[in-house]
Protein backbone atom coordinates (compact mmCIF):
# COMPACT_ATOMS: atom_id res chain seq x y z
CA UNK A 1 28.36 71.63 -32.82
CA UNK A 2 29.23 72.10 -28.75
CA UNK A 3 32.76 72.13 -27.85
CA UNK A 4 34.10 71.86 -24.11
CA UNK A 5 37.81 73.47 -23.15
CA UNK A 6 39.28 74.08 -19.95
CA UNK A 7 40.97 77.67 -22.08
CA UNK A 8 40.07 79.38 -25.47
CA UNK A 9 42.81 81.60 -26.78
CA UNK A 10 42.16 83.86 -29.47
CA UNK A 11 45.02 85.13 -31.71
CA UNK A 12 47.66 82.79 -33.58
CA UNK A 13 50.33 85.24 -33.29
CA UNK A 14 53.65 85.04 -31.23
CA UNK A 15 51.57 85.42 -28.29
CA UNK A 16 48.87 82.95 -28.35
CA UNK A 17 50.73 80.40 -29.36
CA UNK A 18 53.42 80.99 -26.47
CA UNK A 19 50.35 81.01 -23.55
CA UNK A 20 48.70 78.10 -25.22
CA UNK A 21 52.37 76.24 -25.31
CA UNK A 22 52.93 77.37 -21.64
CA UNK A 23 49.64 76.44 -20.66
CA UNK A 24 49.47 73.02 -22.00
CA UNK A 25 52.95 72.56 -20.51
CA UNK A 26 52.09 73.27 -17.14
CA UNK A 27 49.08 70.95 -16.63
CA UNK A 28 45.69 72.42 -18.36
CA UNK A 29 43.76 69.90 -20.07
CA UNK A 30 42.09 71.23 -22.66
CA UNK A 31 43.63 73.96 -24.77
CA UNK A 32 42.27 75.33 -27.63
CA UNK A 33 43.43 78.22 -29.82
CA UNK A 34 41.62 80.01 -32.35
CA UNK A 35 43.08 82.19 -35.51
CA UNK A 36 40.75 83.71 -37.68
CA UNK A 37 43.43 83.27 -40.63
CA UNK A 38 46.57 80.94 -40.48
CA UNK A 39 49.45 80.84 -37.48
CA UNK A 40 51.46 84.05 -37.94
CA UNK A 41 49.24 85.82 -40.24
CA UNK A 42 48.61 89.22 -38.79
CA UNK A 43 50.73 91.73 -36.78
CA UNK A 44 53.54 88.77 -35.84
CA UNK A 45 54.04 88.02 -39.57
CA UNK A 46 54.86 91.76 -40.51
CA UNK A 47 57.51 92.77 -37.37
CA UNK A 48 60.81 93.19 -37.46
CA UNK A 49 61.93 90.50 -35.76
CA UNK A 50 64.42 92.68 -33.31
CA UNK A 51 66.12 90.66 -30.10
CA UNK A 52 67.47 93.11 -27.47
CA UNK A 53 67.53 93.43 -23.93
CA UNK A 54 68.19 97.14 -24.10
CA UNK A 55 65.08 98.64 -22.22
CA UNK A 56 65.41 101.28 -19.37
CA UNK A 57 63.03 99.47 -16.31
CA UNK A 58 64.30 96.52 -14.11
CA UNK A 59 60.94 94.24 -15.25
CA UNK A 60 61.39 94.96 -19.16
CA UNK A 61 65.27 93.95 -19.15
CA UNK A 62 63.86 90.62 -16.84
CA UNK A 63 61.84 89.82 -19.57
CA UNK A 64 64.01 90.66 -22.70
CA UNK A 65 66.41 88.07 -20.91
CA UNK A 66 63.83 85.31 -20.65
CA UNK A 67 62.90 86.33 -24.49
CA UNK A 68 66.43 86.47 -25.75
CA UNK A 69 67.35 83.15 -24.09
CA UNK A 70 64.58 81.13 -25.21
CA UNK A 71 64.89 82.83 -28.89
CA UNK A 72 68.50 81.93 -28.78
CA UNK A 73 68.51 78.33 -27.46
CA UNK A 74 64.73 77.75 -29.46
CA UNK A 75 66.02 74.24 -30.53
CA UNK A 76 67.37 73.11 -27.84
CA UNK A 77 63.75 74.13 -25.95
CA UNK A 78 61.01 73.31 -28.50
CA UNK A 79 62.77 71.51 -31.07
CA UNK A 80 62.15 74.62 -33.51
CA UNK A 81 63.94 76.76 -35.64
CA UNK A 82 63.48 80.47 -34.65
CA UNK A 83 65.69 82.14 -37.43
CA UNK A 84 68.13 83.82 -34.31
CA UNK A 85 71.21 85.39 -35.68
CA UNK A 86 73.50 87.51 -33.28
CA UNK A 87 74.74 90.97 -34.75
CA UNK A 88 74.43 93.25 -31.37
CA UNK A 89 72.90 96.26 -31.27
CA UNK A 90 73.58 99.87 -30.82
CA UNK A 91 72.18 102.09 -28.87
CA UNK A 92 73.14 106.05 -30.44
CA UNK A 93 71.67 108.98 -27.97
CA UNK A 94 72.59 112.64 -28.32
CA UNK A 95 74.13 114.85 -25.57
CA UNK A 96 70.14 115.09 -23.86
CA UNK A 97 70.26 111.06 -23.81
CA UNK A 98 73.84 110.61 -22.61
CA UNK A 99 73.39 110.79 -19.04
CA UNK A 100 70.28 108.65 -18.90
CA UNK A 101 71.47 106.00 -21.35
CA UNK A 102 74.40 105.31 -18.84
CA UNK A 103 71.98 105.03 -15.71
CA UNK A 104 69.82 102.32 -17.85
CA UNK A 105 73.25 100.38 -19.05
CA UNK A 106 74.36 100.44 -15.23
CA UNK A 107 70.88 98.99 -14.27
CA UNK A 108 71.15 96.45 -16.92
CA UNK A 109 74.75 95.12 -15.96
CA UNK A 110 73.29 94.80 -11.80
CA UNK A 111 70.81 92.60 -13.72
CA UNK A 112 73.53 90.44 -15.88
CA UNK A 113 73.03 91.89 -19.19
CA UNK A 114 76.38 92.18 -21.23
CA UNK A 115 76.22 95.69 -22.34
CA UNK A 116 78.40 98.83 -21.83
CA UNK A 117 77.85 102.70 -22.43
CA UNK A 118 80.74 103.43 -25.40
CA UNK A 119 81.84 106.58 -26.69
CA UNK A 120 81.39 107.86 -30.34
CA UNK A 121 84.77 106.86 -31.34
CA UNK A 122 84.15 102.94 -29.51
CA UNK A 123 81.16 102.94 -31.47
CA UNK A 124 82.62 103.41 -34.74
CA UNK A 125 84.87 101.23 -33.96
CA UNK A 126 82.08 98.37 -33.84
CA UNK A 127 80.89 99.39 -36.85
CA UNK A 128 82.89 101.52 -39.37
CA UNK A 129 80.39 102.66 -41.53
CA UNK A 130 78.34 104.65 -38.65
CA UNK A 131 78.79 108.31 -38.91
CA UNK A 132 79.16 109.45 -35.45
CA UNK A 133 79.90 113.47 -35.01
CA UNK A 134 76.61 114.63 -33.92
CA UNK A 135 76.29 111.49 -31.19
CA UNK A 136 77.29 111.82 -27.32
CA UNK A 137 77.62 108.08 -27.34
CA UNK A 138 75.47 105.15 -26.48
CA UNK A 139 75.32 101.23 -25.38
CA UNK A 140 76.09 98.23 -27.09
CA UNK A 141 74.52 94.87 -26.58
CA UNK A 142 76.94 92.21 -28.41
CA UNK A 143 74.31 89.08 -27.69
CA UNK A 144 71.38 91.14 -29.70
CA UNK A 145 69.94 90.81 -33.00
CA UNK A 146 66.85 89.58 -34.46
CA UNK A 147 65.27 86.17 -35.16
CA UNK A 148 62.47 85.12 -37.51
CA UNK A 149 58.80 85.85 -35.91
CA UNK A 150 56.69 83.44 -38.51
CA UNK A 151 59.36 80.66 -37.72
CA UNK A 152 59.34 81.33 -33.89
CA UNK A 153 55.42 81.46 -33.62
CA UNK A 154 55.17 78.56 -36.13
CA UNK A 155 57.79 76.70 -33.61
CA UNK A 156 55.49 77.53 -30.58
CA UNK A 157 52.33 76.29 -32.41
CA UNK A 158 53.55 72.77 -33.72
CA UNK A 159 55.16 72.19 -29.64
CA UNK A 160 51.95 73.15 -28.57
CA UNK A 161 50.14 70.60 -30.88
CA UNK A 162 52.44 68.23 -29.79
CA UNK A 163 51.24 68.62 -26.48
CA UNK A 164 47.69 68.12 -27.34
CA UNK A 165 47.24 71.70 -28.14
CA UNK A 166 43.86 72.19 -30.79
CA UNK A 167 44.61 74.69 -32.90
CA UNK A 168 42.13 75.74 -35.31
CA UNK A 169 43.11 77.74 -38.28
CA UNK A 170 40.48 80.17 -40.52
CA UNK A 171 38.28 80.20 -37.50
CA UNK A 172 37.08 83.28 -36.37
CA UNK A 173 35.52 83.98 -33.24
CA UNK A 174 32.06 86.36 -33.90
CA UNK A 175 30.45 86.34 -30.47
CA UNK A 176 31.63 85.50 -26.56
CA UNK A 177 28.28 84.29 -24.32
CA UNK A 178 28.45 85.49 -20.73
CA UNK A 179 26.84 83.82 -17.95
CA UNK A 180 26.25 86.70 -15.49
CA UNK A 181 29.68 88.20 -15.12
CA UNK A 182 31.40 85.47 -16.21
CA UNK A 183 32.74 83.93 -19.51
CA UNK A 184 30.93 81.11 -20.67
CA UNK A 185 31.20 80.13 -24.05
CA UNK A 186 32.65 81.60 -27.91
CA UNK A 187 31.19 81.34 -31.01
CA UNK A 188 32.77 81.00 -34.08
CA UNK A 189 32.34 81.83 -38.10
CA UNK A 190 31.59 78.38 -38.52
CA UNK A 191 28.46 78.11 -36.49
CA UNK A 192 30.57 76.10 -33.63
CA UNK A 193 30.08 77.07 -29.97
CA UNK A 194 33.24 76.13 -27.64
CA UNK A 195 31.87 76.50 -23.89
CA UNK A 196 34.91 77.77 -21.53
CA UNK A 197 35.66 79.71 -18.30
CA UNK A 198 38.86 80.76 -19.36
CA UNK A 199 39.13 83.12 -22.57
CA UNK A 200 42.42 84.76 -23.54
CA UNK A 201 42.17 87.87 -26.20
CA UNK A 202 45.60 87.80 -27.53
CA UNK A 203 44.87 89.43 -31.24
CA UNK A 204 47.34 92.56 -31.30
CA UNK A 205 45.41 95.42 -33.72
CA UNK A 206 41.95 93.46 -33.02
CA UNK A 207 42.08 93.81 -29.43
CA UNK A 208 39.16 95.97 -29.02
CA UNK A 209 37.10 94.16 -31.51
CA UNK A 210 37.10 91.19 -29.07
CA UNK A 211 36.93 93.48 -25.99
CA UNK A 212 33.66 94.94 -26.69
CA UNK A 213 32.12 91.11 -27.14
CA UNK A 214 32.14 91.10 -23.53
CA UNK A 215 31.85 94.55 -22.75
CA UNK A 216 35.02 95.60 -21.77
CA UNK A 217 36.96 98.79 -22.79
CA UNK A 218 40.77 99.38 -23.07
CA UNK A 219 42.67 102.46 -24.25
CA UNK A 220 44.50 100.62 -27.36
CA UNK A 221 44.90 102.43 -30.42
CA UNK A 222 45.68 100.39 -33.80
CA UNK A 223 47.92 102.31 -35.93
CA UNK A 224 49.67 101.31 -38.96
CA UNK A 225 53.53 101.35 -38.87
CA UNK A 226 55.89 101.21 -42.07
CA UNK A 227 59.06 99.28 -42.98
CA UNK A 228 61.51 99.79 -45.96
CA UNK A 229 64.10 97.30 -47.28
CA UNK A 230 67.48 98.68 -48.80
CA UNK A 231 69.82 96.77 -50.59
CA UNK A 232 72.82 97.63 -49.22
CA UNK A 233 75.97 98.74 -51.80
CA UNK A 234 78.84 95.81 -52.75
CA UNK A 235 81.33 97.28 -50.55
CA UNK A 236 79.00 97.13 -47.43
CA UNK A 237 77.72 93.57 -47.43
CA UNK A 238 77.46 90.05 -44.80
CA UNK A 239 75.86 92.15 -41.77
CA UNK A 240 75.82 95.18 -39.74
CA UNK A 241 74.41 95.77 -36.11
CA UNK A 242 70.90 96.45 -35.28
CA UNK A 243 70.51 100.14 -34.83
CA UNK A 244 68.37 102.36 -32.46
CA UNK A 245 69.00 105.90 -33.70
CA UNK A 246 67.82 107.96 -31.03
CA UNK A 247 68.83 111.38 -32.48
CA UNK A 248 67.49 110.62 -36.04
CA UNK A 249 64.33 108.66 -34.43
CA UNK A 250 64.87 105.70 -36.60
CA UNK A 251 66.15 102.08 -36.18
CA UNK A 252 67.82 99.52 -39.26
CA UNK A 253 68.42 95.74 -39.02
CA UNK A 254 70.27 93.69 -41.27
CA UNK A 255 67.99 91.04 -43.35
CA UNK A 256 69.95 88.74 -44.37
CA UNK A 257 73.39 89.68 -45.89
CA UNK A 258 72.76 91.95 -48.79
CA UNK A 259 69.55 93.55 -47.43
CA UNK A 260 68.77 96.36 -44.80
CA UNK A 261 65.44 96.86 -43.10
CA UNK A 262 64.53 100.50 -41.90
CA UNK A 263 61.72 101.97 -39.47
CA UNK A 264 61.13 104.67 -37.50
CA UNK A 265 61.08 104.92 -33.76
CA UNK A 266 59.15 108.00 -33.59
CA UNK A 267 55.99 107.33 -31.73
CA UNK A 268 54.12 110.77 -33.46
CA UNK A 269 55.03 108.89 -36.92
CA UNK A 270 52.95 105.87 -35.24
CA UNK A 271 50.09 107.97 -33.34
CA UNK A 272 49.42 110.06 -36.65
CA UNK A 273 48.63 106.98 -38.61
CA UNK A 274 45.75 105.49 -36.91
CA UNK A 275 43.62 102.33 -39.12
CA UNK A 276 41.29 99.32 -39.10
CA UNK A 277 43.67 96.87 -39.29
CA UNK A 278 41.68 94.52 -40.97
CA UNK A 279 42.26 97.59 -43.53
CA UNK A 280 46.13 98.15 -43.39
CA UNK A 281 47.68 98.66 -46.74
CA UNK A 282 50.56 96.05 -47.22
CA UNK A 283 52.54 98.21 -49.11
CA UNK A 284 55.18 101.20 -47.50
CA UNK A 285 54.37 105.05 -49.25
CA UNK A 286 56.92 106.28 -51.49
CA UNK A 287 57.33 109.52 -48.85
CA UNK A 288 57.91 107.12 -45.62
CA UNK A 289 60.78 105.27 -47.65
CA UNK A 290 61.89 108.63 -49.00
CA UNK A 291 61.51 110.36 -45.49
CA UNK A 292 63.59 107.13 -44.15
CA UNK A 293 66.03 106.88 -47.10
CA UNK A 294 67.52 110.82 -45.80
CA UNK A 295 67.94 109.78 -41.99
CA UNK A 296 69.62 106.04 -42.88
CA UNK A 297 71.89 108.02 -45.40
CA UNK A 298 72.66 110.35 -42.42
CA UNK A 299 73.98 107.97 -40.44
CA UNK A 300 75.11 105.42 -42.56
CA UNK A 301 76.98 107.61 -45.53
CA UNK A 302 77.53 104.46 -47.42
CA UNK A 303 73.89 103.09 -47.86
CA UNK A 304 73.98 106.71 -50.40
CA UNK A 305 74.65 104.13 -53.09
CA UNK A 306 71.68 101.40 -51.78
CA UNK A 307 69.05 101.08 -54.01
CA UNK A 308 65.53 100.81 -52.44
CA UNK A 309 63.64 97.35 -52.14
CA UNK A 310 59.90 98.53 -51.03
CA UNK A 311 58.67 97.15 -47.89
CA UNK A 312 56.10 96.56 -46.15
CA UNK A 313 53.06 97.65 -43.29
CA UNK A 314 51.92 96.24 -40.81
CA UNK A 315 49.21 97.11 -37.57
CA UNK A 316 50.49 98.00 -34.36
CA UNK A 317 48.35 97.92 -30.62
CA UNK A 318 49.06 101.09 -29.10
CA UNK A 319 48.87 101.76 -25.27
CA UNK A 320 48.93 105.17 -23.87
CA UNK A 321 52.32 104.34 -22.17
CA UNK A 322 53.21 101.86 -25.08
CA UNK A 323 53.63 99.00 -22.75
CA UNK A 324 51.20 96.05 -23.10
CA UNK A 325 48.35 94.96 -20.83
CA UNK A 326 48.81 91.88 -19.46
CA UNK A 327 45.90 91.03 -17.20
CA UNK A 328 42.85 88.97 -16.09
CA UNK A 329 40.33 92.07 -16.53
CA UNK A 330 38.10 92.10 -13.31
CA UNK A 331 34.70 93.53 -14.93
CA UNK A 332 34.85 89.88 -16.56
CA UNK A 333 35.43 86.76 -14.90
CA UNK A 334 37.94 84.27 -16.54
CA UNK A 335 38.33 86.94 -19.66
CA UNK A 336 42.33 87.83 -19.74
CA UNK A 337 44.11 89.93 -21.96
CA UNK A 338 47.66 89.88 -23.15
CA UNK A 339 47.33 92.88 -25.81
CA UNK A 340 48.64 96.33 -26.37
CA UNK A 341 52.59 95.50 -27.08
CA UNK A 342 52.69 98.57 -29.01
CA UNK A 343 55.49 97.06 -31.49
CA UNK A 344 57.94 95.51 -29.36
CA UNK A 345 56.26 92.53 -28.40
CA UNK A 346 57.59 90.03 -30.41
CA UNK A 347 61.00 89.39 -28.29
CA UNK A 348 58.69 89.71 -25.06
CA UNK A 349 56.39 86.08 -26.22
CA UNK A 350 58.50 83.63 -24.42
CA UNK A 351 58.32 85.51 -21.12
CA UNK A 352 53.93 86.77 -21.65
CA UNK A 353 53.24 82.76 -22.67
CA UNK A 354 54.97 82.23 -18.86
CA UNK A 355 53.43 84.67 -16.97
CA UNK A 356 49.78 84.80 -18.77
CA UNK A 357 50.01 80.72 -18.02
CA UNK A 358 51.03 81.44 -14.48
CA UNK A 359 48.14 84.15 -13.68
CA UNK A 360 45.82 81.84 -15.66
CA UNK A 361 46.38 78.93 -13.62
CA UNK A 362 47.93 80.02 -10.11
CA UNK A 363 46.27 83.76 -10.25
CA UNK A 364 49.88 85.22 -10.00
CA UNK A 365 49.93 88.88 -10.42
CA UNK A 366 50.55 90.97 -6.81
CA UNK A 367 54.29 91.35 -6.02
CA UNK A 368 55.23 89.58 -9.50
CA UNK A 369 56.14 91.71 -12.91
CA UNK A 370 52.74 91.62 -13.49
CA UNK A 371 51.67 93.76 -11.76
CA UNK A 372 53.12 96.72 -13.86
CA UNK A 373 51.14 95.64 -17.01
CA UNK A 374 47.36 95.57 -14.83
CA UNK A 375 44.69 97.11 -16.92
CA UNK A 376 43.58 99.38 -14.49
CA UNK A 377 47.13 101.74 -14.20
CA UNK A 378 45.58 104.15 -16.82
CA UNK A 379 42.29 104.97 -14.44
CA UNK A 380 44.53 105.02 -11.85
CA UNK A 381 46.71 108.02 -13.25
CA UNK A 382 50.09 105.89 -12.95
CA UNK A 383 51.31 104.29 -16.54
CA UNK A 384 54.47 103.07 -16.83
């Protein structure tokens, strides 16, 4: 069977269902998106859900904003549930982060963000239970917190279809014809052929198994990253704030009201564990909830008496500079990427399904944010 579509996206995470939503909204005919399993089902499904603006560039903190703001109001803007709850977020540095953490909270107030560099006692003011002596201080974002990623991307996917989106679920693209230098048609699992100039790789940990269908090499890593779930003692129960720990490396959200979810920020943790992700264990080791368990208790005294839950794994896309590539690759005509988020993608979709559907359609990339995530930085010797 022969298909026709003006765009094929491949990946029904957060991201392809935000460029196929954006896409369809602003004017493209034929959309189609293609998930080799069901809407949500790989890296998306298995994040922790975070919602911050807290990043230390000027086009990050743009784009948290757009993400926070569409997470926030995702009712209101696509008639969806995305699971938001507000419970701000801390920022801890040491005395080598103190100095740099108050440059990045200055830049993000000159951009709007409500945020402000606190000292140790402030902080443990905003949340009691923190133990504070070995911090210099850090930032707190009151309008963070974290949202539900299978009920966001699920959101994004039925607006799309409302739209006239196609989304085809269990369908798994095993070849991409070229015509010349140029993208011509994908083939999927189920014999069908969809001829399109317009392709869109937006599968996370698979990235490079799509990339090499067309010939095209990117420096992503897939690595497997680890999440453990504490419930949290009786006399430290409803909430606390999200957490970035960056003296013990480690970062804790609340999930739900009795629950705690744990990870490490540690990017040699990350790089040490690289995997096939269609071969990730689901489970978290014993040692990386042990290893976890000591820090948490370390700054949190109370969670002593919390009594481990498991938790989970899940595959990451790992950049070089741990920033994604967002990009319509050159080597290829009409192939574009929107891969490589390296873990914090999630409260970046609303803004990448904007600006993918803007370069897409209007070839919008020089002078925009864009240009930071261009394929090409790494060859050129200047990651972000």
């Amino acid at each position: 069977m022969v298909e026709n579509a003006d765009a094929v996206i491949i990946g029904g995470g957060c991201m392809g269902t935000s460029i196929a939503y954006n896409l369809k909204r602003r004017g493209m005919d034929k959309v189609m998106l293609l998930e080799k399993r069901f809407i949500g089902s790989g890296a998306t499904g298995r994040s922790a859900g975070v919602v911050r603006q807290h990043y230390s560039t000027e086009f990050m903190v743009r784009m948290a904003t757009k993400g926070l703001k569409t997470i926030r109001n995702f009712q209101q803007e696509l008639g969806a549930d995305s699971g938001y709850r507000r419970t701000g977020l801390i920022v801890a540095v040491g005395e080598e982060g103190i100095s740099g953490l108050k440059d990045t909270v200055a830049m993000q107030r000159a951009l709007g963000v409500d945020t402000k560099a606190l000292s140790p006692s402030e902080l443990g003011q905003i949340q009691p239970e923190l133990h504070t002596d070995d911090l210099a201080g850090g930032a707190f974002e009151p309008d963070a917190g974290y949202a539900d990623p299978s009920l966001t991307t699920t959101g994004y996917a039925k607006a799309a279809e409302a739209l006239g989106v196609e989304i085809l679920q269990k369908t798994e693209v095993v070849d991409i014809q070229l015509h010349e230098h140029s993208v011509a048609a994908v083939k999927t699992n189920s014999g069908e052929e969809i001829l399109t100039p317009v392709i869109v790789n937006a599968t996370n940990a698979w990235a490079n198994r799509i990339n090499k269908m067309v010939g095209v090499e990117l420096p992503i890593q897939s690595v497997r990253s680890q999440v453990c779930l504490l419930r949290r003692p009786p006399d430290f129960q409803n909430s606390h704030v999200v957490l970035f720990d960056f003296v013990k490396l480690t970062y804790l959200k609340a999930e739900g009201d009795t629950q705690t979810l744990a990870g490490t920020i540690d990017p040699q943790v990350d790089l040490a564990a690289p995997v096939d992700p269609d071969l990730c264990p689901d489970s978290v080791d014993y040692d990386h909830i042990e290893m976890l368990s000591e820090k948490i208790v370390h700054r949190f005294p109370v969670m002593g008496r919390a009594v481990p839950r498991g938790g989970w794994s899940g595959p990451y896309d790992v950049t070089p500079d741990w920033h994604p590539i967002l990009d319509r690759i050159e080597e290829v005509e009409g192939y574009y990427c929107a891969v490589g988020f390296s873990g914090h993608g999630f409260k970046l979709c609303p803004a990448v399904g904007e600006m993918m559907a803007d370069l897409i359609l209007h070839g919008k990339r020089a002078g925009s944010d864009l240009e930071n995530f261009r394929s090409t930085r790494f060859k050129e010797g200047k990651p972000i």
